[in-house]
N, C-alpha and C. Protein backbone atom coordinates (compact mmCIF):
# COMPACT_ATOMS: atom_id res chain seq x y z
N UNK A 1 171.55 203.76 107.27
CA UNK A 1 170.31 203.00 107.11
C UNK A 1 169.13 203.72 107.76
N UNK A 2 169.01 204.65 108.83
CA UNK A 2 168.66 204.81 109.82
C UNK A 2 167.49 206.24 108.89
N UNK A 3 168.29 206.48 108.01
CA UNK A 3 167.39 207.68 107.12
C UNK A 3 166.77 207.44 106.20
N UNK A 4 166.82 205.70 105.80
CA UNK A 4 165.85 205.52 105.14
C UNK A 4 164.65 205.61 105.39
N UNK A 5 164.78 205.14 106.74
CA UNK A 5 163.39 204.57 107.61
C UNK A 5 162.82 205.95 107.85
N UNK A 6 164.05 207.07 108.00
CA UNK A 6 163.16 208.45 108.45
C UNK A 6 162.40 208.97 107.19
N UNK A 7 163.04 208.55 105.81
CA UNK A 7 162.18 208.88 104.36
C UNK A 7 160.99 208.26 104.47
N UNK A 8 161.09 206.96 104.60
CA UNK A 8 159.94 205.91 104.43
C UNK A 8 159.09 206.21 105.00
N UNK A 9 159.22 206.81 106.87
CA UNK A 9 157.80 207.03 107.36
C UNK A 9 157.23 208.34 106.79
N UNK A 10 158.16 209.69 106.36
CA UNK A 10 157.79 210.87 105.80
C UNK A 10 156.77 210.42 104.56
N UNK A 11 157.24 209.92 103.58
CA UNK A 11 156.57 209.72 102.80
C UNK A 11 155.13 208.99 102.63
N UNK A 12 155.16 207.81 103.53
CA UNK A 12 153.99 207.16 104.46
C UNK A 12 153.19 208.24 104.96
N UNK A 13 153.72 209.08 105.89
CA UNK A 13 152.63 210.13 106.32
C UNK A 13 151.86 211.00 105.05
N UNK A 14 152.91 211.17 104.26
CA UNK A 14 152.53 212.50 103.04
C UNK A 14 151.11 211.50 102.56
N UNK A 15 151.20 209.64 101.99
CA UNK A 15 150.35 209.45 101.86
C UNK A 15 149.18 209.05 102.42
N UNK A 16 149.08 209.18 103.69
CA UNK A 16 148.21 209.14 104.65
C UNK A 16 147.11 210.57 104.01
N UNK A 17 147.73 211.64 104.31
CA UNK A 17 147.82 213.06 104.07
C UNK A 17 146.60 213.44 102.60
N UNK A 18 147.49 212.95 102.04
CA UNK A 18 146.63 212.94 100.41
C UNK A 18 145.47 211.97 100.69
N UNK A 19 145.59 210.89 101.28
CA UNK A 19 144.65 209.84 101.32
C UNK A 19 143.20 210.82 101.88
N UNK A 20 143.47 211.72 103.06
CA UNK A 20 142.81 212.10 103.91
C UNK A 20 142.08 213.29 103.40
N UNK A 21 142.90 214.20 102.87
CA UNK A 21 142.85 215.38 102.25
C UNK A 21 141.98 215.20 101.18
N UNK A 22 141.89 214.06 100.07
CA UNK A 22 140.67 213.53 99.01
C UNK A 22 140.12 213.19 99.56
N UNK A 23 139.82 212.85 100.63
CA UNK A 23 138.48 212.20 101.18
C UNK A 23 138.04 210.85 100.65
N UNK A 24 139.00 210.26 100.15
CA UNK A 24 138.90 208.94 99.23
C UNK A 24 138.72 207.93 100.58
N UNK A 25 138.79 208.21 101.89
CA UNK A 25 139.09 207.02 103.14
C UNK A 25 137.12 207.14 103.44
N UNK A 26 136.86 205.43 103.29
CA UNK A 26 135.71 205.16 103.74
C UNK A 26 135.84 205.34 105.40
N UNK A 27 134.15 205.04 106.05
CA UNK A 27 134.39 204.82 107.53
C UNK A 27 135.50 203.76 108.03
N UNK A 28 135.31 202.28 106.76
CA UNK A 28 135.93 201.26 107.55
C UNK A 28 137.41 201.74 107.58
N UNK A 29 137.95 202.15 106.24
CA UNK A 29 139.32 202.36 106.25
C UNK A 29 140.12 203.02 107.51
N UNK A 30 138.68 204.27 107.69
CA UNK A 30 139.13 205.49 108.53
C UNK A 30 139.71 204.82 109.71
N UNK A 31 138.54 204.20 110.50
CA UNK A 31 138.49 203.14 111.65
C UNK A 31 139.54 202.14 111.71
N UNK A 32 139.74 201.51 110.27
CA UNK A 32 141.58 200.78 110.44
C UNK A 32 142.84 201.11 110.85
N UNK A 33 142.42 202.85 110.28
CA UNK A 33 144.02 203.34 109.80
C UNK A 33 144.28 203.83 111.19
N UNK A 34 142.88 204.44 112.15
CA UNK A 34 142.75 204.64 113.27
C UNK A 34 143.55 203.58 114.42
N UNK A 35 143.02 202.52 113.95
CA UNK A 35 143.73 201.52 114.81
C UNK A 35 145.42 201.26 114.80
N UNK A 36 145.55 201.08 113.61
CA UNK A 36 146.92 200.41 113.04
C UNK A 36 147.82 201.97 113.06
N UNK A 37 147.42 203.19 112.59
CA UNK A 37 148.70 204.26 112.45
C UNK A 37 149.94 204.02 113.25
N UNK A 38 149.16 204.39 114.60
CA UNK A 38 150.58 204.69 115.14
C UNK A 38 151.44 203.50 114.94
N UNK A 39 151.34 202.08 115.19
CA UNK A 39 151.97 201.15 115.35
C UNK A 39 152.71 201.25 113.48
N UNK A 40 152.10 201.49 112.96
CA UNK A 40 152.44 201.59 111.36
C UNK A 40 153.47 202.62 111.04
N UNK A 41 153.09 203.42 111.43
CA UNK A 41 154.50 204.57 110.86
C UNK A 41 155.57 204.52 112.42
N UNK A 42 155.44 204.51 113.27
CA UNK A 42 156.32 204.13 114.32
C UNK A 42 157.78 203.32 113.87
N UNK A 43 157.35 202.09 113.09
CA UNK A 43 157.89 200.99 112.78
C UNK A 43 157.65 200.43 111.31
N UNK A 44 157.78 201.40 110.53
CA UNK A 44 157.71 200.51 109.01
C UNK A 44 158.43 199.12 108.48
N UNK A 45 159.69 199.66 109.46
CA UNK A 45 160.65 198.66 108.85
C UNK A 45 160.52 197.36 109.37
N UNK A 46 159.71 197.01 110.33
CA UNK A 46 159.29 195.67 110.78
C UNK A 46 158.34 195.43 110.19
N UNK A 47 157.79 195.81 109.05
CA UNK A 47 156.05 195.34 108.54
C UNK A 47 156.64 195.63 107.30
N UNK A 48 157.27 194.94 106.62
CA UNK A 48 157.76 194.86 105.23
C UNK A 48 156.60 194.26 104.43
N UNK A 49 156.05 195.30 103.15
CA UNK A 49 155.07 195.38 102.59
C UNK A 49 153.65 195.86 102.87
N UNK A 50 153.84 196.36 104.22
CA UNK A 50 152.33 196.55 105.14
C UNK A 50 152.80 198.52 104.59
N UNK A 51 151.48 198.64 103.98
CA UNK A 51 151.14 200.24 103.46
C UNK A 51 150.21 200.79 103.69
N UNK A 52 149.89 202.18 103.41
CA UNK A 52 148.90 202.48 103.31
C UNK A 52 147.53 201.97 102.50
N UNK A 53 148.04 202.03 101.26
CA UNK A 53 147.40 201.05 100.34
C UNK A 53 147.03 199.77 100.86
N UNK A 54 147.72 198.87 101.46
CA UNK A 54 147.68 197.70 101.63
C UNK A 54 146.26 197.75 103.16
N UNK A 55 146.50 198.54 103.74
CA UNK A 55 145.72 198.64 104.73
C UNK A 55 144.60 199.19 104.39
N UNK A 56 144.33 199.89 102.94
CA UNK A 56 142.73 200.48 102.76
C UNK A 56 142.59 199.73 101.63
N UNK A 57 143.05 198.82 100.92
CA UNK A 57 142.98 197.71 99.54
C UNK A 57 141.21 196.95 99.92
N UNK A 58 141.39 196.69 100.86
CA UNK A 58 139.95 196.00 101.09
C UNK A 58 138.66 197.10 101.46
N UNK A 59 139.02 198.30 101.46
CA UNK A 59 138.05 198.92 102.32
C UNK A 59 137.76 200.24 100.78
N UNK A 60 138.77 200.43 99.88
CA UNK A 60 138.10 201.82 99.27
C UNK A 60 137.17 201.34 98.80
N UNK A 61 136.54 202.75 98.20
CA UNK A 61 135.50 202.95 97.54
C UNK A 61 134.90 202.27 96.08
């Protein structure tokens, strides 16, 4: 089970990554993702449904 969670945050980061890399992240998003990362990829598997997406849904462009 234990390597899912190690896929899940890899892939989480990759889209952090792309998110960052397009430059698609407003200030507010930036400033969210700022807040919430670490606690977010640390621990995916306790925040079932909490994403990247889900965390910049209110804030893109």
């Amino acid at each position: 089970m234990s390597y899912v969670i190690h896929i899940q945050k890899y892939l989480e980061r990759l889209e952090l990554l792309k998110l960052l890399a397009t430059n698609r992240l407003t200030a507010e998003c930036s400033a969210l993702l700022r807040i919430t990362t670490g606690r977010f990829l640390s621990r995916p598997e306790r925040q079932p449904g909490y994403s990247v997406q889900n965390i910049c849904a209110d804030h893109s462009e």
